[in-house]
PDB file of N, CA and C in Angstrom:
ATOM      1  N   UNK A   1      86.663 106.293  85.466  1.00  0.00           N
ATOM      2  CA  UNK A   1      87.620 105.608  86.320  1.00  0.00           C
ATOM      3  C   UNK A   1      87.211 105.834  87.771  1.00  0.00           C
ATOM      4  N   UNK A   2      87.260 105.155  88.598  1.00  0.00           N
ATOM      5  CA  UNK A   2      86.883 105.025  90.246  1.00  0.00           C
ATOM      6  C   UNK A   2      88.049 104.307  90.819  1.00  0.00           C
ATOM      7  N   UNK A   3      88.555 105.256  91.919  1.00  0.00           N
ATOM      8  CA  UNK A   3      89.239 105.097  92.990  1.00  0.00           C
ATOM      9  C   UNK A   3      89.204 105.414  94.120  1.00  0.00           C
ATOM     10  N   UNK A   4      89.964 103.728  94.770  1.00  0.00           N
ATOM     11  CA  UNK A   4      90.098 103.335  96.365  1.00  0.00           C
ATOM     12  C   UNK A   4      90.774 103.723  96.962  1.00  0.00           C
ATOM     13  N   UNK A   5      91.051 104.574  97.904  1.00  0.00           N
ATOM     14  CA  UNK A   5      92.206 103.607  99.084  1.00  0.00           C
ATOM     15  C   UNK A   5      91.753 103.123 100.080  1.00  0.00           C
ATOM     16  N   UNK A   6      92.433 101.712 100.132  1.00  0.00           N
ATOM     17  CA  UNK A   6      91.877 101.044 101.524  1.00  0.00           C
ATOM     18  C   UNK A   6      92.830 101.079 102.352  1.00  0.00           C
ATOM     19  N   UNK A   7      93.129 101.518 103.692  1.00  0.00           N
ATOM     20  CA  UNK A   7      94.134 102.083 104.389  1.00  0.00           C
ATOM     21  C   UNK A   7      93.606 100.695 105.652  1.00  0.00           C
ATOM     22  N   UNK A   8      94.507  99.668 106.157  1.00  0.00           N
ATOM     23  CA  UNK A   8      93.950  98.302 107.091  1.00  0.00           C
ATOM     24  C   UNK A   8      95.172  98.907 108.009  1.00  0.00           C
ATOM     25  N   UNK A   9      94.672  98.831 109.728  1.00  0.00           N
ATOM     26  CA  UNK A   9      96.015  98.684 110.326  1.00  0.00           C
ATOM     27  C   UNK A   9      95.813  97.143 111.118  1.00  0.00           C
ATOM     28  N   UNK A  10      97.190  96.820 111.857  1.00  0.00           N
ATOM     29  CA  UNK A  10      97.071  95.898 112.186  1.00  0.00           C
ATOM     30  C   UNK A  10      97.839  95.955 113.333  1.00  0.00           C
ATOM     31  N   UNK A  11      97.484  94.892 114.639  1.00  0.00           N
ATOM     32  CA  UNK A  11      98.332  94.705 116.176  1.00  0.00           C
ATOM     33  C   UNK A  11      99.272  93.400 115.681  1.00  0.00           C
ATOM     34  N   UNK A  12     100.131  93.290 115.777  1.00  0.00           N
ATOM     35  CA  UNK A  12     100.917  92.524 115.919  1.00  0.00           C
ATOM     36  C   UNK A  12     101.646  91.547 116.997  1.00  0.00           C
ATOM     37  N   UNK A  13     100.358  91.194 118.185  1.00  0.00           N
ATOM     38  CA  UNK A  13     100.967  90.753 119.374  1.00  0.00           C
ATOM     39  C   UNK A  13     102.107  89.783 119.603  1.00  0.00           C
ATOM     40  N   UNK A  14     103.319  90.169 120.283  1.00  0.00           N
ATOM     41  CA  UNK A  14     104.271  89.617 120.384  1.00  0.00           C
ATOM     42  C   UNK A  14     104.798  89.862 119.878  1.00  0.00           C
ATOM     43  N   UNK A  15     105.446  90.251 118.746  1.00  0.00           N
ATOM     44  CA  UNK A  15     106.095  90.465 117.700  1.00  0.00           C
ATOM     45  C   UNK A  15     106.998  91.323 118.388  1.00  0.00           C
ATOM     46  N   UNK A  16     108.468  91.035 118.346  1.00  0.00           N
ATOM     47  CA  UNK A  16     109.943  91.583 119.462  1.00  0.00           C
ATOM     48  C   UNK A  16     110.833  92.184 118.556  1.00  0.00           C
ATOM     49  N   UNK A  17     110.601  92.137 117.119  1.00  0.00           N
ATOM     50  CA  UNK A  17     111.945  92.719 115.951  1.00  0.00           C
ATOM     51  C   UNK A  17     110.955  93.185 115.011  1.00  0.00           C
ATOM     52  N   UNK A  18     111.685  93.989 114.158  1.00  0.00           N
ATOM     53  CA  UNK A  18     111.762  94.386 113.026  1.00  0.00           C
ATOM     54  C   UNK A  18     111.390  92.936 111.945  1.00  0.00           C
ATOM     55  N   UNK A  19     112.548  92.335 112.079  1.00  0.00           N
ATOM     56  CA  UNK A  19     112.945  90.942 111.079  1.00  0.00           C
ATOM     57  C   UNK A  19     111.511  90.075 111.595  1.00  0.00           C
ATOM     58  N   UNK A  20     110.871  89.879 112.511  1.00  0.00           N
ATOM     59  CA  UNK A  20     109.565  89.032 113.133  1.00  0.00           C
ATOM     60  C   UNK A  20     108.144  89.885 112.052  1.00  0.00           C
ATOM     61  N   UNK A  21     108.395  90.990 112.188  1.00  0.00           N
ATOM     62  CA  UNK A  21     107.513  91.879 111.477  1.00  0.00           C
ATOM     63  C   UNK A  21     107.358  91.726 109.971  1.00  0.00           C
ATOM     64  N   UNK A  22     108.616  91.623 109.828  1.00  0.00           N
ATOM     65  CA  UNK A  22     108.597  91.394 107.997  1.00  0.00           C
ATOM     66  C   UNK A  22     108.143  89.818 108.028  1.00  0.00           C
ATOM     67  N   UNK A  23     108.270  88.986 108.899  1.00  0.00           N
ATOM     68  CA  UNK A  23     107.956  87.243 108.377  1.00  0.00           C
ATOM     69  C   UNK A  23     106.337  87.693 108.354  1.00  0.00           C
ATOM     70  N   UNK A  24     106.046  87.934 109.991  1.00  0.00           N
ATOM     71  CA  UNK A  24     104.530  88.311 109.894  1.00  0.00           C
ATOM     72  C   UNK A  24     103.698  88.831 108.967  1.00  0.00           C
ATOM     73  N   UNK A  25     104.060  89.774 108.103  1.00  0.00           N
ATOM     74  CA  UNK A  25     103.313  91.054 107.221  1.00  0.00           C
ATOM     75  C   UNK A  25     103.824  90.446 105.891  1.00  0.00           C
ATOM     76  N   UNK A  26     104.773  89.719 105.858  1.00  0.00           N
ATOM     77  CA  UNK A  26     105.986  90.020 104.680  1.00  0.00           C
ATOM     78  C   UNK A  26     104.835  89.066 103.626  1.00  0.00           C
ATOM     79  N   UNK A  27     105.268  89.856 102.343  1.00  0.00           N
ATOM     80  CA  UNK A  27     104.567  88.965 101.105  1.00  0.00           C
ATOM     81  C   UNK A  27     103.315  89.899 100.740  1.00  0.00           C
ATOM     82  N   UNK A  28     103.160  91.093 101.174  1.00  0.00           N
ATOM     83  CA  UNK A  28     101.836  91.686 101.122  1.00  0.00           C
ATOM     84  C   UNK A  28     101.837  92.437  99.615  1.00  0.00           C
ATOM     85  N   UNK A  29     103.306  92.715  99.556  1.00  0.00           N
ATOM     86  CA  UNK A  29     103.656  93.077  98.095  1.00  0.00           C
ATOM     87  C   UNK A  29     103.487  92.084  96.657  1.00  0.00           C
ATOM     88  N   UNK A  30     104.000  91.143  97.096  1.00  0.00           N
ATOM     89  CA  UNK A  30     104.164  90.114  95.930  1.00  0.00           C
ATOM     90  C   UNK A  30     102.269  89.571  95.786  1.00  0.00           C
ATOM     91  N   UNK A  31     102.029  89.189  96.728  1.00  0.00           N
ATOM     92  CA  UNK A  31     100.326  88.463  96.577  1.00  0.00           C
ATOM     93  C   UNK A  31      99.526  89.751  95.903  1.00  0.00           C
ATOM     94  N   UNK A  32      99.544  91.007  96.444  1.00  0.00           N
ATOM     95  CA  UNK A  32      98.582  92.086  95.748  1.00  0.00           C
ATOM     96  C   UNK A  32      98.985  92.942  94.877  1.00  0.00           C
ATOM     97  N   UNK A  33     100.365  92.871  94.698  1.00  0.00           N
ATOM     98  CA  UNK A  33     100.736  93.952  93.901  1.00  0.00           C
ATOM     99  C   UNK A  33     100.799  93.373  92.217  1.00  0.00           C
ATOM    100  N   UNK A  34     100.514  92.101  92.222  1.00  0.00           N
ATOM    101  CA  UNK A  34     100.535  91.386  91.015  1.00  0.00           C
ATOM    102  C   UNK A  34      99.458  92.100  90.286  1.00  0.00           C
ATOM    103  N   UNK A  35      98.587  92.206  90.351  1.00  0.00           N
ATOM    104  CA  UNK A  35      97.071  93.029  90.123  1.00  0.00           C
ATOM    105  C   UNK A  35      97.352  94.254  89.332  1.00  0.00           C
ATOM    106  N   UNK A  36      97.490  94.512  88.194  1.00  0.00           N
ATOM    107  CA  UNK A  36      97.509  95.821  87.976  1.00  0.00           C
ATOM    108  C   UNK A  36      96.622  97.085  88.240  1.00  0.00           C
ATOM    109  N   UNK A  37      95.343  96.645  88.294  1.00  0.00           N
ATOM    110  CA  UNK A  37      94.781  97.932  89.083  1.00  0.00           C
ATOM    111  C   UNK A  37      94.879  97.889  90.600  1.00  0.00           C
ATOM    112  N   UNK A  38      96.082  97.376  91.147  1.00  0.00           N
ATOM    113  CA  UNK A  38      96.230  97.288  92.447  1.00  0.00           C
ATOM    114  C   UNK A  38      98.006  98.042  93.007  1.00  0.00           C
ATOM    115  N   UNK A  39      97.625  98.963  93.694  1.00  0.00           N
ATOM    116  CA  UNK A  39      99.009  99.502  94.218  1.00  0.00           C
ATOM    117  C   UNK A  39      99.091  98.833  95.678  1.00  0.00           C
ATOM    118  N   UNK A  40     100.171  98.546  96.204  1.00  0.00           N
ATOM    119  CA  UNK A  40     100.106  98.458  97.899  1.00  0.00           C
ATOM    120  C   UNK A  40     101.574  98.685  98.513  1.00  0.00           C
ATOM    121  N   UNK A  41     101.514  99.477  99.538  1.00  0.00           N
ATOM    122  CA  UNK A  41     102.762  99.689 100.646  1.00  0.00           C
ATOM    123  C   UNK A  41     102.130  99.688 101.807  1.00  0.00           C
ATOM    124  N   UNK A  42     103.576 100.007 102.334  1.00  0.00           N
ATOM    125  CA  UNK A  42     103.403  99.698 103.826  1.00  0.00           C
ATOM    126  C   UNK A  42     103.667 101.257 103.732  1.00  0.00           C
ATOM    127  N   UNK A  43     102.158 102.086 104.718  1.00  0.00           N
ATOM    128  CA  UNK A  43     101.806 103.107 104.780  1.00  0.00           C
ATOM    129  C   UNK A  43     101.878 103.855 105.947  1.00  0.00           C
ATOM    130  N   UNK A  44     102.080 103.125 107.058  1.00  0.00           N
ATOM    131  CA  UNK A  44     102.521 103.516 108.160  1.00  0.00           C
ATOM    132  C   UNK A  44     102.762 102.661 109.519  1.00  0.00           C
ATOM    133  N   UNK A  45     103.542 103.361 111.094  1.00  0.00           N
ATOM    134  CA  UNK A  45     103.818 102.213 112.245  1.00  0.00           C
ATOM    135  C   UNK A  45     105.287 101.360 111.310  1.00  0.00           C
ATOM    136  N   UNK A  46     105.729 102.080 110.427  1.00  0.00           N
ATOM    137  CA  UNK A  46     107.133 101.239 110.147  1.00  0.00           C
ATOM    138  C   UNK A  46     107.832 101.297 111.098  1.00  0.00           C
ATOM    139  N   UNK A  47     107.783 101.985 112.174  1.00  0.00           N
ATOM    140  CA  UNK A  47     109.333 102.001 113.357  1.00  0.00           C
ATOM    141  C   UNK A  47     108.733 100.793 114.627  1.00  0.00           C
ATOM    142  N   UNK A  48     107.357 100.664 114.656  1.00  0.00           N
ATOM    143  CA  UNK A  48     106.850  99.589 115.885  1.00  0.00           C
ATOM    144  C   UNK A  48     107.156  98.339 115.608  1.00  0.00           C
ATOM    145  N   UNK A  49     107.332  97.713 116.449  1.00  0.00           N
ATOM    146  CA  UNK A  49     107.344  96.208 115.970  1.00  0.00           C
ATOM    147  C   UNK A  49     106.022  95.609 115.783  1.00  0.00           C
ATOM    148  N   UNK A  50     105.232  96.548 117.138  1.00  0.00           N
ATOM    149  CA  UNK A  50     103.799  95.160 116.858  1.00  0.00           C
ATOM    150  C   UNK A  50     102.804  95.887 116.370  1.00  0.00           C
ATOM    151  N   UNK A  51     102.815  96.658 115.375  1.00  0.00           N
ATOM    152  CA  UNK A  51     102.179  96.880 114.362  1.00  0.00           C
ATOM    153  C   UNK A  51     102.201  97.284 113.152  1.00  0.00           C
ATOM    154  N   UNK A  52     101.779  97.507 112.501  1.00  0.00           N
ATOM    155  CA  UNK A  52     101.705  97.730 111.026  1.00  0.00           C
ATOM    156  C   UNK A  52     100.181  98.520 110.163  1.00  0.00           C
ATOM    157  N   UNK A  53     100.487  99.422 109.038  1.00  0.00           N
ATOM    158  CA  UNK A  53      99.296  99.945 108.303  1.00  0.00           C
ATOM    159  C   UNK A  53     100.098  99.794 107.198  1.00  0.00           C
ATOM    160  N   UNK A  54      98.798  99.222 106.329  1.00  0.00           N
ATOM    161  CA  UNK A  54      99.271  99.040 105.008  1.00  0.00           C
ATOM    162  C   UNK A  54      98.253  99.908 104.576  1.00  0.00           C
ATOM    163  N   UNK A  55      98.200 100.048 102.952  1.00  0.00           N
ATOM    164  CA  UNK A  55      97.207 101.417 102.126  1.00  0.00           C
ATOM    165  C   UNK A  55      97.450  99.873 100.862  1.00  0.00           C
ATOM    166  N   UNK A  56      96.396 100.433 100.332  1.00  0.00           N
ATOM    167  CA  UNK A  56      96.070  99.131  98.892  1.00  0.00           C
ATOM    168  C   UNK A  56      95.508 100.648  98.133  1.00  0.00           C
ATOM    169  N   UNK A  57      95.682 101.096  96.543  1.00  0.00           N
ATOM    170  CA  UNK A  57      95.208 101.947  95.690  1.00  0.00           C
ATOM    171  C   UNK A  57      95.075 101.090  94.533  1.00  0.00           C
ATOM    172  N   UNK A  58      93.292 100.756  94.762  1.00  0.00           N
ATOM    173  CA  UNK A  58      92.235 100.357  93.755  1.00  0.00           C
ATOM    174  C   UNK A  58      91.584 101.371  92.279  1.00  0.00           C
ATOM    175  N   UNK A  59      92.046 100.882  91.311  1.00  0.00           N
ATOM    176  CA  UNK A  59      91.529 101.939  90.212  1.00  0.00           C
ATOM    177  C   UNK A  59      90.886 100.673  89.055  1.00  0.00           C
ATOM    178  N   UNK A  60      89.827 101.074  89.062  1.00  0.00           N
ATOM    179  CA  UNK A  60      89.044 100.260  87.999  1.00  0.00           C
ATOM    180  C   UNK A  60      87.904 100.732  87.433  1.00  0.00           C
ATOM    181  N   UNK A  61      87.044 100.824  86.299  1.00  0.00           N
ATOM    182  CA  UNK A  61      86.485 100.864  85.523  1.00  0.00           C
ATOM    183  C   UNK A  61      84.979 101.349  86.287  1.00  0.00           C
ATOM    184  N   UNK A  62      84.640 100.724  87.453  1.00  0.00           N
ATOM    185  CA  UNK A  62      82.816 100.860  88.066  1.00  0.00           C
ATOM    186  C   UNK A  62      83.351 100.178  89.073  1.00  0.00           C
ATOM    187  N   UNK A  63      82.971 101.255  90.086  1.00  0.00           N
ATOM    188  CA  UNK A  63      82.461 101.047  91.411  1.00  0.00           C
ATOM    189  C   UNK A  63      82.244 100.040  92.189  1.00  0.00           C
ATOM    190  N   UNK A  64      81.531  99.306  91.665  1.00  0.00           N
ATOM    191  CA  UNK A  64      81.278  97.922  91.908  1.00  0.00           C
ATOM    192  C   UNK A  64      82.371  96.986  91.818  1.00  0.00           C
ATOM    193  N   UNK A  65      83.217  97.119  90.629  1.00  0.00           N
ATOM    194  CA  UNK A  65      84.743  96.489  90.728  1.00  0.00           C
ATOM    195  C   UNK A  65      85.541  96.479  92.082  1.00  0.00           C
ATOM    196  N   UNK A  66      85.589  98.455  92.173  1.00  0.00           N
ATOM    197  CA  UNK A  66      86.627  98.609  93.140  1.00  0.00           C
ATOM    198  C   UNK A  66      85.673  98.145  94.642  1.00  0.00           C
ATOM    199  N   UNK A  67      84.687  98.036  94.657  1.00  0.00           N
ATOM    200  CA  UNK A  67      84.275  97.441  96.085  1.00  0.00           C
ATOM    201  C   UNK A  67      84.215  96.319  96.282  1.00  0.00           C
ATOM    202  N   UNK A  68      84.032  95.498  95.069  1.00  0.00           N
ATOM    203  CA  UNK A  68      84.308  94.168  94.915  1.00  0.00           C
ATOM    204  C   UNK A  68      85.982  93.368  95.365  1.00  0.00           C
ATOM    205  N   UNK A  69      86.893  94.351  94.443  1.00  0.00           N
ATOM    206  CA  UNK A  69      88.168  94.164  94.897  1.00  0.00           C
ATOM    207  C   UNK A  69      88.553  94.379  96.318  1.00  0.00           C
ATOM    208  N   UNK A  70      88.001  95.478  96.960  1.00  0.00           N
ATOM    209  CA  UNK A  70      88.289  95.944  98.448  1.00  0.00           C
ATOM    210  C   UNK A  70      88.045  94.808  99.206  1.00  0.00           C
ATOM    211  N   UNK A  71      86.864  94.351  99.476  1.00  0.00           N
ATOM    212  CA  UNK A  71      86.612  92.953  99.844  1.00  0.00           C
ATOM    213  C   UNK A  71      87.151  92.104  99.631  1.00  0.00           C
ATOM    214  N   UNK A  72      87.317  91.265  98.261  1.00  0.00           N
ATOM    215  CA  UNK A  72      88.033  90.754  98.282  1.00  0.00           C
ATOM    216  C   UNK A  72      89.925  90.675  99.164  1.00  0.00           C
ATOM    217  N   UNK A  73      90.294  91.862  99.394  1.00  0.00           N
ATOM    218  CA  UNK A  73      91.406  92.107  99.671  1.00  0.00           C
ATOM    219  C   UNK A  73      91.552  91.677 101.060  1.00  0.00           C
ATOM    220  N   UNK A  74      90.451  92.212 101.373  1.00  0.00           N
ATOM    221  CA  UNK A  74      90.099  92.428 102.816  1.00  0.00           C
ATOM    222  C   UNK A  74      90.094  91.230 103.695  1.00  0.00           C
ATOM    223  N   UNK A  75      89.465  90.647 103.064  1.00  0.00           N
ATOM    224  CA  UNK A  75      88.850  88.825 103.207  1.00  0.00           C
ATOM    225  C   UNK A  75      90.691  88.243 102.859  1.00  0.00           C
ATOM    226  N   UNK A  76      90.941  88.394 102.243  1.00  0.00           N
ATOM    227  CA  UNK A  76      92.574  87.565 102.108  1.00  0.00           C
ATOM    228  C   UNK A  76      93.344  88.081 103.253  1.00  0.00           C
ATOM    229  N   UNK A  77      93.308  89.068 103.294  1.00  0.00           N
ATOM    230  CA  UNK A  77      93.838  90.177 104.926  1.00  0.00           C
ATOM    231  C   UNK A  77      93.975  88.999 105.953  1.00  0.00           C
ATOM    232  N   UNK A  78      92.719  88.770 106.192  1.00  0.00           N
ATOM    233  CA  UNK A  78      92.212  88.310 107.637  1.00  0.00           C
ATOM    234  C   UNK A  78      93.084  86.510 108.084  1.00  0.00           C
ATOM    235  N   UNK A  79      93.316  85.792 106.646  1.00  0.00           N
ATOM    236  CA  UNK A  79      94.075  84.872 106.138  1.00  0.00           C
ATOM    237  C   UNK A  79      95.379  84.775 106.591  1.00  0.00           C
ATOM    238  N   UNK A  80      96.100  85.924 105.494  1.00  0.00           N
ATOM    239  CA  UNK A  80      97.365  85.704 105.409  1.00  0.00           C
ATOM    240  C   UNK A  80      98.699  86.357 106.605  1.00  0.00           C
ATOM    241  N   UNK A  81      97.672  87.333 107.167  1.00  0.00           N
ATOM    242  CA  UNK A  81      98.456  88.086 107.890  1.00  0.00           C
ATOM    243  C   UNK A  81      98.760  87.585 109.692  1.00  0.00           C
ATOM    244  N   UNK A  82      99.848  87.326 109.881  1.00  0.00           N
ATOM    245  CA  UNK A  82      99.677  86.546 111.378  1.00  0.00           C
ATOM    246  C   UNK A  82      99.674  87.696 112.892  1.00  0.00           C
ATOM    247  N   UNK A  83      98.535  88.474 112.593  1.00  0.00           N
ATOM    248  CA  UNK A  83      98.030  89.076 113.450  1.00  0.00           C
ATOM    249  C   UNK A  83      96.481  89.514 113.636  1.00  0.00           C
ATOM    250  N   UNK A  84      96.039  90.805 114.028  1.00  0.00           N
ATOM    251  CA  UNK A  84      94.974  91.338 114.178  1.00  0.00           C
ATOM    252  C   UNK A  84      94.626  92.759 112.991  1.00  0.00           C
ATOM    253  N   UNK A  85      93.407  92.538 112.342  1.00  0.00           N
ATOM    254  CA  UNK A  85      93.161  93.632 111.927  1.00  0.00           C
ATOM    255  C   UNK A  85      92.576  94.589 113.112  1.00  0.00           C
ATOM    256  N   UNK A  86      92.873  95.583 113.310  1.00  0.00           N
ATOM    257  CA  UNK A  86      92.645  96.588 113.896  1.00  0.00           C
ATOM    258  C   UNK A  86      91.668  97.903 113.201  1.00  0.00           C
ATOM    259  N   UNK A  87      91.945  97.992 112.166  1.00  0.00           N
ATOM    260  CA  UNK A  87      91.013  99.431 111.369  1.00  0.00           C
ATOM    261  C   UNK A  87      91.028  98.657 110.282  1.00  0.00           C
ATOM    262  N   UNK A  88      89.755  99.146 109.424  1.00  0.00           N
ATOM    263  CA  UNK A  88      89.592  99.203 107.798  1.00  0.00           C
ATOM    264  C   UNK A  88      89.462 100.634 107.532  1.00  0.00           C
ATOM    265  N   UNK A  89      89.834 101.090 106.927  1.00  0.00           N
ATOM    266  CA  UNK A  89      89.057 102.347 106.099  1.00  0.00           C
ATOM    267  C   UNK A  89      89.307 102.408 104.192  1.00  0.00           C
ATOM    268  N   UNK A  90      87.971 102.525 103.482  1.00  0.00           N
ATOM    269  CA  UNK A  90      87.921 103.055 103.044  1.00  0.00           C
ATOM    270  C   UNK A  90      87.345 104.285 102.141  1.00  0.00           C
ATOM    271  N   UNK A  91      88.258 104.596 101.234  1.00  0.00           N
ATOM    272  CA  UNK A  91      88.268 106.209 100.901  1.00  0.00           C
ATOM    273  C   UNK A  91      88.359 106.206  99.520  1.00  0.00           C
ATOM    274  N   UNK A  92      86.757 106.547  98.822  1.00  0.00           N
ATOM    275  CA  UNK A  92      86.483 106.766  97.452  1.00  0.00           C
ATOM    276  C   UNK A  92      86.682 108.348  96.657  1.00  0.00           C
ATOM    277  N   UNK A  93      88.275 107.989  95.693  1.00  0.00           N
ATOM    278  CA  UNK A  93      88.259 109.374  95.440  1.00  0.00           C
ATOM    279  C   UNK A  93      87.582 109.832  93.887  1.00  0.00           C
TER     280      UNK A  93
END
């Protein structure tokens, strides 16, 4: 078994509420968490408005999966989210 975490933060420019934050970010649960070898929350920057870190926990079979999936994730990131990625990291445990 091989595991990820991919820990993404993000700037949120403009963004004035709480409620603006969830439209912006919101859905990050339902699109990735469908995935069963896929966990995701919101991992940290919950009290800012204009930003956000999410964590994604990748567990799959070879290596190559979970880097395959990371990317993939990553690449939808850049899509769906109506701001800036700021950091990637990840962390093979």
């Amino acid at each position: 078994m091989h595991i990820a975490i991919l820990t993404v933060t993000f700037t949120l420019p403009g963004c004035a509420s709480l409620k603006e934050k969830r439209t912006r970010v919101g859905g990050l649960h339902q699109r990735f968490g469908k995935d069963p070898s896929v966990a995701v929350c919101e991992s940290g920057e919950r009290d800012r408005h204009d930003a956000s870190e999410w964590s994604f926990v990748i567990a799959m079979t070879s290596k190559r999966e979970v880097e395959s999936t990371c990317s993939q994730i990553e690449d939808k990131l850049q899509s769906v989210v109506d701001g800036r990625i700021m950091n990637i990291e990840r962390e093979f445990i």
